[in-house]
Structures are given as C-alpha cells and as structure tokens.
C-alpha atoms as a PDB file:
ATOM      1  CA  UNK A   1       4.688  18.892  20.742  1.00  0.00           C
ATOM      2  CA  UNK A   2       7.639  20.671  18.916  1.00  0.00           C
ATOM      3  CA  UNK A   3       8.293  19.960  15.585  1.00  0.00           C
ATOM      4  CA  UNK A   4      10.309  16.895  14.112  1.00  0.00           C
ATOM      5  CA  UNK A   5      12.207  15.957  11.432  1.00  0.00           C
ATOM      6  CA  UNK A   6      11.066  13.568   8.729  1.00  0.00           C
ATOM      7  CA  UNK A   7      13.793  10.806   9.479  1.00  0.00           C
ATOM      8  CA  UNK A   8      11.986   9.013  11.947  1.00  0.00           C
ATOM      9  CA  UNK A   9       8.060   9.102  10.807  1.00  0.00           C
ATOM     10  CA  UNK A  10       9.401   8.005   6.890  1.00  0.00           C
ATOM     11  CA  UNK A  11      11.660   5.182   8.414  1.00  0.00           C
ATOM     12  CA  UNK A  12       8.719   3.778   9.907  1.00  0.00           C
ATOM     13  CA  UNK A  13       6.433   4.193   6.797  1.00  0.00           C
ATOM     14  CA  UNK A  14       9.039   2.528   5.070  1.00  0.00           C
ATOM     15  CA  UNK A  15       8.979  -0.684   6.594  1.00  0.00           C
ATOM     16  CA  UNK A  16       5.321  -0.761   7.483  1.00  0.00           C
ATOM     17  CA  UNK A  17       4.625  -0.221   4.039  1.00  0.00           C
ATOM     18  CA  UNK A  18       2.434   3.153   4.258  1.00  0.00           C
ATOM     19  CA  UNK A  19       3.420   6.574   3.563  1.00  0.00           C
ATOM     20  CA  UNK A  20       3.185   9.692   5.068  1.00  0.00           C
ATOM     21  CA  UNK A  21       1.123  12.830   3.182  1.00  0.00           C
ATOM     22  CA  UNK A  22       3.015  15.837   3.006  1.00  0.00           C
ATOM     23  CA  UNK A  23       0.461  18.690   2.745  1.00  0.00           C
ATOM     24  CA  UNK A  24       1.113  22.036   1.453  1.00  0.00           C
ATOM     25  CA  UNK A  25      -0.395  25.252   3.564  1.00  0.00           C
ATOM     26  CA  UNK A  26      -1.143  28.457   2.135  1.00  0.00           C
ATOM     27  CA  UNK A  27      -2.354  30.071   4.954  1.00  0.00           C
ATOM     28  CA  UNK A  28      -3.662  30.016   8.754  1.00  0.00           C
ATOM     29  CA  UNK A  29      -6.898  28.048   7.336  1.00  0.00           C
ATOM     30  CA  UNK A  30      -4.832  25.563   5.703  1.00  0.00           C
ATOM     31  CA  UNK A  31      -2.629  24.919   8.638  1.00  0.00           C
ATOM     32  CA  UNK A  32      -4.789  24.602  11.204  1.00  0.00           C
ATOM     33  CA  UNK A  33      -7.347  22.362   9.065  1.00  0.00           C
ATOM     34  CA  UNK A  34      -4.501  20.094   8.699  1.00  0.00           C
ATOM     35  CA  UNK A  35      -3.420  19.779  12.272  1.00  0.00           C
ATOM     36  CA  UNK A  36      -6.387  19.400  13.385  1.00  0.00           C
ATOM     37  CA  UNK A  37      -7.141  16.070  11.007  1.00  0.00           C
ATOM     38  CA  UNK A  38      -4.013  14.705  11.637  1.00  0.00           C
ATOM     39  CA  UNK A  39      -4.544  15.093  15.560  1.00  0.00           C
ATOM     40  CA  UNK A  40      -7.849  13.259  14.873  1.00  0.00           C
ATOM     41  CA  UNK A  41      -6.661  10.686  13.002  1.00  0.00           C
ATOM     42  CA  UNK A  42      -3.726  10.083  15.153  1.00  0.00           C
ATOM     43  CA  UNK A  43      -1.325  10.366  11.867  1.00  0.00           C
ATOM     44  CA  UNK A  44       1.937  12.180  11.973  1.00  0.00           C
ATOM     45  CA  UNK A  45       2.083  14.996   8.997  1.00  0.00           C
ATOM     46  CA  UNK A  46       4.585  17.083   7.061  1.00  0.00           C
ATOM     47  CA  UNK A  47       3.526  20.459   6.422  1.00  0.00           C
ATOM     48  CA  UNK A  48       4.924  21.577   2.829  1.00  0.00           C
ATOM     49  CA  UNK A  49       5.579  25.321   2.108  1.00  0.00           C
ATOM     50  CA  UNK A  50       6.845  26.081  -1.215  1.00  0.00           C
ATOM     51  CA  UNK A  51       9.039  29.266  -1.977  1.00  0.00           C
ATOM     52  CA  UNK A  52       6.307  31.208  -3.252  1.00  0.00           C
ATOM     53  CA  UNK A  53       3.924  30.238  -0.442  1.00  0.00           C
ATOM     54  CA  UNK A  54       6.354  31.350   2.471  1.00  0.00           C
ATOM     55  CA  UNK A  55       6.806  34.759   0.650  1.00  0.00           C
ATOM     56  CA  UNK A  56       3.038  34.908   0.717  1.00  0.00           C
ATOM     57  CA  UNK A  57       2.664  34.466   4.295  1.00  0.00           C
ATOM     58  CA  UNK A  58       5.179  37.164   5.068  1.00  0.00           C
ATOM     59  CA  UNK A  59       8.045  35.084   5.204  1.00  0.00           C
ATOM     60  CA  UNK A  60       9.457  31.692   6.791  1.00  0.00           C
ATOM     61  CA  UNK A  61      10.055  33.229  10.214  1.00  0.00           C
ATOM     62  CA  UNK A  62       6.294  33.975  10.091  1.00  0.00           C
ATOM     63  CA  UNK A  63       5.387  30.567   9.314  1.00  0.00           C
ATOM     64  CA  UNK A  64       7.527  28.919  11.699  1.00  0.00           C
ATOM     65  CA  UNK A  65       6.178  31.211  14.497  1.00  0.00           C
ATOM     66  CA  UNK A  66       2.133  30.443  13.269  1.00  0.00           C
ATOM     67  CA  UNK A  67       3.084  26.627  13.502  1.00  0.00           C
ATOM     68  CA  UNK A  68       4.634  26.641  16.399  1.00  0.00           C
ATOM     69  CA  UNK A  69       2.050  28.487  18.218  1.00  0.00           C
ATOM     70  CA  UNK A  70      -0.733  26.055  16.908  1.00  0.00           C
ATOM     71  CA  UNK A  71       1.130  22.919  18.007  1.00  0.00           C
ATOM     72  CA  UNK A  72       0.611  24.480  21.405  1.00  0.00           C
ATOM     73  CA  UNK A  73      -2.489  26.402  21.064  1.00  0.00           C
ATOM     74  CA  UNK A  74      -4.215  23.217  19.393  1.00  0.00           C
ATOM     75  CA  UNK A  75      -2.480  20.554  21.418  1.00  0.00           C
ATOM     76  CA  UNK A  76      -1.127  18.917  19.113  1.00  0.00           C
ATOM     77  CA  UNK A  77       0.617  15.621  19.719  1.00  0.00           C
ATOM     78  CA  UNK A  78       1.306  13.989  16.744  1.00  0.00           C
ATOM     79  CA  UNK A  79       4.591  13.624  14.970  1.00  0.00           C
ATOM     80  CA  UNK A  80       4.434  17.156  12.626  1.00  0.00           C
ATOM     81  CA  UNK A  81       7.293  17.807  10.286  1.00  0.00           C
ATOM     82  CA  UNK A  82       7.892  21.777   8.742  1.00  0.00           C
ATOM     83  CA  UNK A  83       9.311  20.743   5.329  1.00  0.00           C
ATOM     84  CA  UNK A  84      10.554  23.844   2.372  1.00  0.00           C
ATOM     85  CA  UNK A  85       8.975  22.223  -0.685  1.00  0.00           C
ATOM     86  CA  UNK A  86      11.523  22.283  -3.935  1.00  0.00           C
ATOM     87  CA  UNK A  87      13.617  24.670  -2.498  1.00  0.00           C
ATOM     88  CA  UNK A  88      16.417  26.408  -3.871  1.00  0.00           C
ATOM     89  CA  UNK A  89      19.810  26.716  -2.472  1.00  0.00           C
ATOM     90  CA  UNK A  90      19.237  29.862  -1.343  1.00  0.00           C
ATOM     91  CA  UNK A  91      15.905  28.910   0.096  1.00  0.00           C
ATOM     92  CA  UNK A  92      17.298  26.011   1.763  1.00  0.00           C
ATOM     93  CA  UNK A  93      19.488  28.066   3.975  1.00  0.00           C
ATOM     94  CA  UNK A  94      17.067  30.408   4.858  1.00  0.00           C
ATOM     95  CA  UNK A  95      14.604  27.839   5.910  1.00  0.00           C
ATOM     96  CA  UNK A  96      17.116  26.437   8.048  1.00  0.00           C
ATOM     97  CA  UNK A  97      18.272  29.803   9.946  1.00  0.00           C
ATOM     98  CA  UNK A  98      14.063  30.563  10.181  1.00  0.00           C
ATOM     99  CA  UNK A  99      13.640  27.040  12.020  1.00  0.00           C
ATOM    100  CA  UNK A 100      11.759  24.496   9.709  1.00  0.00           C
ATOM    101  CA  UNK A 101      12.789  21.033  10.661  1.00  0.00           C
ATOM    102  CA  UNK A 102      12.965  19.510   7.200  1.00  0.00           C
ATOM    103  CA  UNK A 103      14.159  20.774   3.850  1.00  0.00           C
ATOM    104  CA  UNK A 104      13.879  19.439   0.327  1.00  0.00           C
ATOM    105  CA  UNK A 105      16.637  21.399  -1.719  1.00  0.00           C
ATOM    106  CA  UNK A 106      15.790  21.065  -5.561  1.00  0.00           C
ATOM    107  CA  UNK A 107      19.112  20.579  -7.453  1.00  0.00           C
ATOM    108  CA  UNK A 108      16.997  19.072 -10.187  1.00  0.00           C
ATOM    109  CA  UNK A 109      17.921  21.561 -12.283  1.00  0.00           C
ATOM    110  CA  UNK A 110      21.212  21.596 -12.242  1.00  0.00           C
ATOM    111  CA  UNK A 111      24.405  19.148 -13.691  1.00  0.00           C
ATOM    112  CA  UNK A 112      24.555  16.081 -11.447  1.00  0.00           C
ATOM    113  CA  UNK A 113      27.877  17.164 -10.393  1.00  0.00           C
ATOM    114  CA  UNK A 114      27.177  20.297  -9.209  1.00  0.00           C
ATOM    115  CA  UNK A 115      23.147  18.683  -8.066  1.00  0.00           C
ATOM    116  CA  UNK A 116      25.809  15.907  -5.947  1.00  0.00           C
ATOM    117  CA  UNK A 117      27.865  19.235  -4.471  1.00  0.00           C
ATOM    118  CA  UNK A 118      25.516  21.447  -3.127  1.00  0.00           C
ATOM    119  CA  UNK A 119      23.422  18.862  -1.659  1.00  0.00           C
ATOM    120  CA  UNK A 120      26.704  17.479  -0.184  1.00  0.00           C
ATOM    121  CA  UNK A 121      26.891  21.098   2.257  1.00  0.00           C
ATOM    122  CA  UNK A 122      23.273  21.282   2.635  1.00  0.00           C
ATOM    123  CA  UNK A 123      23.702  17.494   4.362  1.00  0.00           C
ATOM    124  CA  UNK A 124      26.202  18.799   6.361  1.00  0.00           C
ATOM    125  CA  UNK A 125      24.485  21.554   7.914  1.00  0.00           C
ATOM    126  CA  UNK A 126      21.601  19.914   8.572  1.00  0.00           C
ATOM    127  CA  UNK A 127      22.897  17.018  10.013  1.00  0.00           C
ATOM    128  CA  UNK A 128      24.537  19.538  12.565  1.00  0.00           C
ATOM    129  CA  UNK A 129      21.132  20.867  13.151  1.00  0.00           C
ATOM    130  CA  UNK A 130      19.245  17.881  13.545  1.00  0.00           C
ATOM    131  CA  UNK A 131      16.733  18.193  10.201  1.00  0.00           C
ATOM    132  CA  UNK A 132      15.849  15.793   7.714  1.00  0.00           C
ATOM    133  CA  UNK A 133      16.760  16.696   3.839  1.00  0.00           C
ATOM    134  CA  UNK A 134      15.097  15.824   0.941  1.00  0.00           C
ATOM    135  CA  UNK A 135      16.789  15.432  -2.530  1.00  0.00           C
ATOM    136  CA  UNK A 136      15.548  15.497  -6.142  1.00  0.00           C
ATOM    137  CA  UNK A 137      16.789  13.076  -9.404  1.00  0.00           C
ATOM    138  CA  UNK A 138      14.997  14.098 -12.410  1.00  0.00           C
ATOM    139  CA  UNK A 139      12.568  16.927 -12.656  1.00  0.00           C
ATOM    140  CA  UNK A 140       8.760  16.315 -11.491  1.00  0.00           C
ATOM    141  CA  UNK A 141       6.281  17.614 -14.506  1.00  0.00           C
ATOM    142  CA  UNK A 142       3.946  20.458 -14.481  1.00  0.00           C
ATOM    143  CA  UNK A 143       4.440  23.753 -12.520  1.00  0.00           C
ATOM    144  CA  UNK A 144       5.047  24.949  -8.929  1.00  0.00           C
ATOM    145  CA  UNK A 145       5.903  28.007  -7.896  1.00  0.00           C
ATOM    146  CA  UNK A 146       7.430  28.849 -11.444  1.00  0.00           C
ATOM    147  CA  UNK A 147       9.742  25.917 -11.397  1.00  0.00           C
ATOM    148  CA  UNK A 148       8.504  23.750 -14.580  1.00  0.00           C
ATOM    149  CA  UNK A 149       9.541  20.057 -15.221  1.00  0.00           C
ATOM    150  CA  UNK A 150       8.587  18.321 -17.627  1.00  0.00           C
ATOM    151  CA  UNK A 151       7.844  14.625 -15.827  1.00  0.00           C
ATOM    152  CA  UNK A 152      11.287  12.630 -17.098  1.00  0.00           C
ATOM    153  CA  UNK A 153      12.210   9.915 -15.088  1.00  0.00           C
ATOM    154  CA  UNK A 154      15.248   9.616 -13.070  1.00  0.00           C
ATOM    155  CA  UNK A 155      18.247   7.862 -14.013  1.00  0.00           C
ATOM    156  CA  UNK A 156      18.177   5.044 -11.255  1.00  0.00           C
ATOM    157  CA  UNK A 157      22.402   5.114 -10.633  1.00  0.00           C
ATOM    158  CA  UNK A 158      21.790   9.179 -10.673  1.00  0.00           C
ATOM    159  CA  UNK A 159      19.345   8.069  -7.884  1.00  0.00           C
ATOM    160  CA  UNK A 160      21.874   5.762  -5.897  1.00  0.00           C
ATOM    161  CA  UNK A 161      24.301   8.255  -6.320  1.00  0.00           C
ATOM    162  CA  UNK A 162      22.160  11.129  -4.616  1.00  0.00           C
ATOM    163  CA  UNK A 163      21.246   8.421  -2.008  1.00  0.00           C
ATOM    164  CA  UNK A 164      24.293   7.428  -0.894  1.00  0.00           C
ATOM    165  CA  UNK A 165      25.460  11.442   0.111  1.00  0.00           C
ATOM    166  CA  UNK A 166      23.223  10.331   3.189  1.00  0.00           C
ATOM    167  CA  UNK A 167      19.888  12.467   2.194  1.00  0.00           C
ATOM    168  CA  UNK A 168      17.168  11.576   4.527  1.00  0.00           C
ATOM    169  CA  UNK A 169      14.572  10.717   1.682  1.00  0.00           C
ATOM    170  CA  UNK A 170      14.775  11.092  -2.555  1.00  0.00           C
ATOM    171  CA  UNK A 171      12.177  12.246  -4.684  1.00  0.00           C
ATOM    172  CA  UNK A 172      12.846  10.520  -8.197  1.00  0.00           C
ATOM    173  CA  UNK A 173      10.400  11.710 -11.049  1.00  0.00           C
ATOM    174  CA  UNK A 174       8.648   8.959 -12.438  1.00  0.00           C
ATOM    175  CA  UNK A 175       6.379  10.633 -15.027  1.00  0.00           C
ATOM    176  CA  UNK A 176       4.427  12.061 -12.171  1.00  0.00           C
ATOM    177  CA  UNK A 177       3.537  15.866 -12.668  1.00  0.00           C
ATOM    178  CA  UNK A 178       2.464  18.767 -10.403  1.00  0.00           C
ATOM    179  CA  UNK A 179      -0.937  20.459 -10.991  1.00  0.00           C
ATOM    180  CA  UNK A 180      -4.418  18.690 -12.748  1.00  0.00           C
ATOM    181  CA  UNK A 181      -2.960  15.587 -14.634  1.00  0.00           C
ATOM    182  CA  UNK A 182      -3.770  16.142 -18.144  1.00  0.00           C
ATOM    183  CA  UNK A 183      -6.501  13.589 -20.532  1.00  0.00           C
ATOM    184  CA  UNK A 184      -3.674  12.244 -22.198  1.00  0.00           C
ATOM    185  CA  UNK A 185      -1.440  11.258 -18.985  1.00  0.00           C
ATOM    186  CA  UNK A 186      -0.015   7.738 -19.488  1.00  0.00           C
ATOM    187  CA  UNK A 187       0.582   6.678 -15.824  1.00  0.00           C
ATOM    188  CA  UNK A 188       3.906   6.141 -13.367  1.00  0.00           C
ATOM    189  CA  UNK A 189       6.223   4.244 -14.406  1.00  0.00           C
ATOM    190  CA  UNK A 190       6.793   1.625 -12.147  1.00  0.00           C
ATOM    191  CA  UNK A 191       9.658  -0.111 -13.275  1.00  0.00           C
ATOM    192  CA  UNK A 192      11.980   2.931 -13.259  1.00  0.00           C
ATOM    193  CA  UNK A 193      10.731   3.394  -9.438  1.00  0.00           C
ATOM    194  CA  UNK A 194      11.488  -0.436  -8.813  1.00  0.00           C
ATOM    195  CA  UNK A 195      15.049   0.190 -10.088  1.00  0.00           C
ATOM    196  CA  UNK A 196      15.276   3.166  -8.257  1.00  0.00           C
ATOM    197  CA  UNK A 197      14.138   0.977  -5.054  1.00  0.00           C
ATOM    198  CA  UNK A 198      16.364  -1.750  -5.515  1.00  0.00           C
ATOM    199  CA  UNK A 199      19.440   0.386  -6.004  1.00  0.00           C
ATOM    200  CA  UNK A 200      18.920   2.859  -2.921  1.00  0.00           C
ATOM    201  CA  UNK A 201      17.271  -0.049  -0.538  1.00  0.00           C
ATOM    202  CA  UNK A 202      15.833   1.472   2.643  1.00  0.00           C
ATOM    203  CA  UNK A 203      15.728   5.093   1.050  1.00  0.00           C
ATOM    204  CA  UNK A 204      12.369   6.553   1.814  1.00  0.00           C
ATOM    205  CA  UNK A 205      11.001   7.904  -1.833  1.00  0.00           C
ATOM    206  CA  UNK A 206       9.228  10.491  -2.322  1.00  0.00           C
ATOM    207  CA  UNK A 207       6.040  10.741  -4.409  1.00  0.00           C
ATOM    208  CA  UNK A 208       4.999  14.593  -5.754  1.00  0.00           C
ATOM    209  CA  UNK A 209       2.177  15.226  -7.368  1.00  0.00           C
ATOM    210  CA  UNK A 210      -0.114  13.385  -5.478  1.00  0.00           C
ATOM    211  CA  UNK A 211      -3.820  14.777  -6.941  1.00  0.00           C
ATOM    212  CA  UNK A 212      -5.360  13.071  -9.211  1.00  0.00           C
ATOM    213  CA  UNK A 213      -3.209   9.778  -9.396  1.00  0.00           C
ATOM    214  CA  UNK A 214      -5.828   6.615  -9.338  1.00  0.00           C
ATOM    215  CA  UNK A 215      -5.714   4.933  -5.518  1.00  0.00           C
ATOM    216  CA  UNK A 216      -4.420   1.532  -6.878  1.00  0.00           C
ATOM    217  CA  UNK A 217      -0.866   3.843  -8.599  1.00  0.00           C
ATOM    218  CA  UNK A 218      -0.740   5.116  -5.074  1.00  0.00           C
ATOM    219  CA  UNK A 219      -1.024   1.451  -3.271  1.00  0.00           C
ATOM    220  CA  UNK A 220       1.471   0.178  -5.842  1.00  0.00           C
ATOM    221  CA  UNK A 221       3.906   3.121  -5.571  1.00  0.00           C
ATOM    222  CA  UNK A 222       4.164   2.732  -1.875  1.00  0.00           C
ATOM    223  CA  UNK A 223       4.471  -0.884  -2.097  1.00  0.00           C
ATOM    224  CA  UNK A 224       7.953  -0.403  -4.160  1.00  0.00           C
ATOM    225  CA  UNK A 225       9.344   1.917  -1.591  1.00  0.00           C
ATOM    226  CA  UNK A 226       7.517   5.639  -1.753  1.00  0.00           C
ATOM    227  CA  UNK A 227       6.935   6.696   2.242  1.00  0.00           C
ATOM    228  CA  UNK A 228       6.117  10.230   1.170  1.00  0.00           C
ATOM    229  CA  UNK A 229       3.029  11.811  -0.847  1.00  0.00           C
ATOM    230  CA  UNK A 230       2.851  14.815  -1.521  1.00  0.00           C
ATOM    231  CA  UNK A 231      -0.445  17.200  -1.544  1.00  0.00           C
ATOM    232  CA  UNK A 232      -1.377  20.411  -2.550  1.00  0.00           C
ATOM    233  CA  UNK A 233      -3.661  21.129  -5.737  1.00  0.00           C
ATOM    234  CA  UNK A 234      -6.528  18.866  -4.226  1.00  0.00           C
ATOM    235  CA  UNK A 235      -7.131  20.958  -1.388  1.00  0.00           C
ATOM    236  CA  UNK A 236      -6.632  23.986  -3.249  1.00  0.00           C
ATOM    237  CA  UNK A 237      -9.270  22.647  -5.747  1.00  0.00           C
ATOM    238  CA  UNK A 238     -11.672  21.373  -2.557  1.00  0.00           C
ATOM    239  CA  UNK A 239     -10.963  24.781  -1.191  1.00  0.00           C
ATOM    240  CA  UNK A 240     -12.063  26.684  -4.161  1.00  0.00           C
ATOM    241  CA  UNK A 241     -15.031  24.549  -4.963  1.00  0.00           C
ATOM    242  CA  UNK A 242     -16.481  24.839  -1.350  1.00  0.00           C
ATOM    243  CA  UNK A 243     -16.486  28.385  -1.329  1.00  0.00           C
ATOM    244  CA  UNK A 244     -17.771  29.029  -4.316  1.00  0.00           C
ATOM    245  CA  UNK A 245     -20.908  26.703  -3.477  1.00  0.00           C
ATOM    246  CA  UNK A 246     -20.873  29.235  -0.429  1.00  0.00           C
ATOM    247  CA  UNK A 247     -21.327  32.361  -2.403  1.00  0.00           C
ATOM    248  CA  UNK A 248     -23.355  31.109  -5.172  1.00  0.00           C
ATOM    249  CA  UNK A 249     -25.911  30.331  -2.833  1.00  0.00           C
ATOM    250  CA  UNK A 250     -25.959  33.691  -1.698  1.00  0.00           C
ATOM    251  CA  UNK A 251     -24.953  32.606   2.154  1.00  0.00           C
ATOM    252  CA  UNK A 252     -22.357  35.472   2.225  1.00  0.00           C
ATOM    253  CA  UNK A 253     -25.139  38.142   2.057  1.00  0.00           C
ATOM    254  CA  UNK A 254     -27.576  36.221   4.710  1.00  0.00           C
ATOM    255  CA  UNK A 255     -26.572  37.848   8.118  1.00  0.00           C
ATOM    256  CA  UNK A 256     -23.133  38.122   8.744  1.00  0.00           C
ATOM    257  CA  UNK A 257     -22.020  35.435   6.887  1.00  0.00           C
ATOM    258  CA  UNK A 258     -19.982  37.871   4.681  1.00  0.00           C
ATOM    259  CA  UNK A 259     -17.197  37.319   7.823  1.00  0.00           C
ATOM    260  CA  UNK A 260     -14.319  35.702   7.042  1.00  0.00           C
ATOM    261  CA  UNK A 261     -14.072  33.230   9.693  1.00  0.00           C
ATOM    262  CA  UNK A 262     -17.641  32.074   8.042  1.00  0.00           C
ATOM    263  CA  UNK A 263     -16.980  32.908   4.361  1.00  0.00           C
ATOM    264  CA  UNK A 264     -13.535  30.998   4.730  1.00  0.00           C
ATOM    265  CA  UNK A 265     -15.209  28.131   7.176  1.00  0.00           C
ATOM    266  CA  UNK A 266     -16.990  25.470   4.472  1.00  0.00           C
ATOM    267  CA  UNK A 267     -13.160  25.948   2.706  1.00  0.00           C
ATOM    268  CA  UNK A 268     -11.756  24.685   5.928  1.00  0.00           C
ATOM    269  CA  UNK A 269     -13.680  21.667   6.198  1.00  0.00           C
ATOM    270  CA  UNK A 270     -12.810  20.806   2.499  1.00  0.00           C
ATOM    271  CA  UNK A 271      -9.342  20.637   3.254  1.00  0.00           C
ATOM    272  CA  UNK A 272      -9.878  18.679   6.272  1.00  0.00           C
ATOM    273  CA  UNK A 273     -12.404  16.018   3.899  1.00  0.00           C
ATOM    274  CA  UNK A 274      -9.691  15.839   1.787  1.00  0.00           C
ATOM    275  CA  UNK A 275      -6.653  15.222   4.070  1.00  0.00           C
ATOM    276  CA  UNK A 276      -8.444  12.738   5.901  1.00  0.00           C
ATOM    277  CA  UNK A 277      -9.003  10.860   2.555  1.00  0.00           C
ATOM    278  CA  UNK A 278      -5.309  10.957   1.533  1.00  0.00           C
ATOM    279  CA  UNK A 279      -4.487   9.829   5.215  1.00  0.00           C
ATOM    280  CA  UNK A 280      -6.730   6.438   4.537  1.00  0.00           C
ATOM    281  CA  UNK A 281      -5.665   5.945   1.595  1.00  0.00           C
ATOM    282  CA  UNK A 282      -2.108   6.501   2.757  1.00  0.00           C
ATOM    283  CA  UNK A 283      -2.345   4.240   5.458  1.00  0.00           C
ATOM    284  CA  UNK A 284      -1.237   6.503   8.194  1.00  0.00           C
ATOM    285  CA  UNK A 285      -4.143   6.806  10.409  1.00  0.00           C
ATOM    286  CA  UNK A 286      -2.987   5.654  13.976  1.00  0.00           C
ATOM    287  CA  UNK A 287       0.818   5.665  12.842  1.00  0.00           C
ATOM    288  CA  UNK A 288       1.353   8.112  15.080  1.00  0.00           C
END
C-alpha cells in the first residue's frame, strides 16, 4: 500500500474517540519493527522522523525510498502515514519535494503573526500535493533534536486561530514535555486542552510527548479531542535496555551472535512490545 496522509486515519480517530500513535524511526530496525506491529494489529500508523533523525539516515530521500520499499517488501496494508516531526520551514519543504505524505512545520517559535504566515504557504502547497500538515501553538517541553520548549500551554484563541488556516491537525502544548518526565512533573492540564477543543471543534489534536504519561492522562486526553500520540523515547529506552541485557549476558561473544542482525534482534522486539502497548492503549487495534 502507498503511503497516506494523516487527514483521513485522524478524522476517524476523532470521532471514534481513539487516537492514532505516531512513532518515531531511527533506523531500518525501527521501521520495520513498527510496520510489522501495526500490520499485526491491523492499526494504521504515522511514522515520525525528526530533522536530526532524517540527516542520520542519509537524508529524507533515503527514508522515503526505505519506506516505500518495506510497504511492498513487507506487504503492508494498513493505513501508514510518513510525517517530518517539528519541522522547520526549511525542513518542511524539503520533506515535501523528498515525498513524505505528512508534515508538521514547527512555527512555535516564532511571533504568531509570522507562526499564522508561513504556515498559511506551507497549507497551500500541500493542499496542492495532497499531504496532511500539522501545526504547533505553544512550545512542547523538554528537548528534541535541539529544539527546547519549555512545556507552556497554548493560548486557546492562538489555537483557533492556527485552526481555522485549514491545518489538518494542531498540536497545542499542554504542559506535556519531550524526553523522561521529570519527579516533580505536575500533570496535563486538561482544562486548557478542553478550551482548546471547544474552540477548534473537529480539529484532530495532537499529543507529544507520549512516554511516561500515566494511561488514565492518555484516556482522558483523547476523550477531549487528542487523535494523535506521539512516541519516541520509550522505544528508544526499550531499545537500549534490551540490548544491553543482550551483552551483559555475554550472548554477543557465544557463536556468532556478535552479528548485527542478532546483536540488534532482542532491540527489535522491544520496539515492537512497546508499540503494540501504545496501540492498546490507544485504541487503534483493528482501526485499520
């Protein structure tokens, strides 16, 4: 199956009340560990690659051409979305010449006004093209990829107003961070998201910094409106835990298992353990 854009799989999350898990890849392990669980589970999936990430993997044309070829290689017949995670302007037009099929431009950081302009052309091309767009209202805390917020929440009309240029979904901080969610972390704040929700109506909302937030935040947050979670520092965490059990035992130096495709494998299944819970917990499974 080719790749999608987000409109259509967050439409229906919104109004059956679930919401789809955006997972971030890092590389051919992560990708095809999260293909495979959302074939499985028969959930569709957006595939997040931040700025950083794509450089990693040589590039966006790269990843678009290693996606591509697993939706085919692996069958793959669930709904899969290739989404630029906080992108910059610059970023945002790349991804779209490299053919992703969903972009999140990150005006964040910028004046509303000028946040309300650029996202205003970046609509307009993509609507051309076909892909979804995802905006940002008040920075999301933590770090990613060198872009630091420090978890504010979003003025709700600053919300409405983003809205209404026709993006596809909004991601509106709430107090929610990226990263490990620190001791002293005092929760979402769920009445700025159900302003946010009653202004902007059948707006998908979008959810970052998904590890570590207790299961009943999640179940409230998408019962106010959020259709999109997004995933990245749990698997990395699963990932790295995994295979250091690996090595620690000592199973690297036991026959070959000092090859990658074994070294790498108990990694792999991580990630796939952990999509798989975010999926349930979600409620995506079989939304495909």
């Amino acid at each position: 199956m080719a790749l999608v854009n987000a409109k259509e799989m967050l439409t229906k999350a919104k109004e059956g009340h679930y919401a789809v898990g955006q997972f971030n890849i890092n590389n051919l392990e992560w990708t095809k560990a999260i293909l495979l669980t959302a074939q499985e589970l028969n959930s569709p999936v957006i595939l997040g690659v931040s700025e950083g990430a794509g450089k990693y993997m040589c590039g966006y044309k790269t990843v678009v051409g290693m996606v591509n070829g697993m939706l085919e290689e692996l069958n793959i017949t669930v709904p899969v979305a290739l989404h630029l995670d906080h992108g910059s302007y610059e970023g945002a037009k790349a991804c779209i010449e490299a053919g992703f099929s969903s972009i999140m431009f990150d005006g964040s950081h910028y004046p509303i006004e000028e946040n309300v302009e650029k996202t205003k052309e970046l609509i307009g091309i993509c609507n051309q093209k076909g892909l979804s767009l995802e905006a940002e209202v008040g920075s999301i805390g933590g770090e990613e990829d060198g872009v630091i917020g420090a978890g504010e929440c979003a003025d709700p009309k600053e919300c409405k107003m983003i809205a209404d240029l026709g993006v596809t979904m909004l991601a509106a901080g709430i107090g929610n961070i990226h990263g490990k969610y620190p001791a002293n972390w005092t929760g979402l704040n769920f009445d700025v998201l159900a302003a946010i929700q009653e202004l902007t109506g059948k707006m998908p909302l979008v959810l970052h910094g998904g590890t570590g937030i207790p299961s009943d935040m999640i179940k409230k947050a998408i019962d106010l409106g959020v259709s999109k979670i997004n995933v990245n520092t749990e698997c990395q965490l699963a990932f790295a835990d995994a295979t250091r059990k690996y090595i620690e035992a000592g199973k690297d130096q036991q026959g070959k298992g000092f090859d990658p495709r074994k070294l790498l494998a108990p990694g792999f299944e991580a990630i796939k353990a952990t999509v798989k819970e975010k999926m349930e917990l979600f409620g995506s499974v079989n939304k495909a």
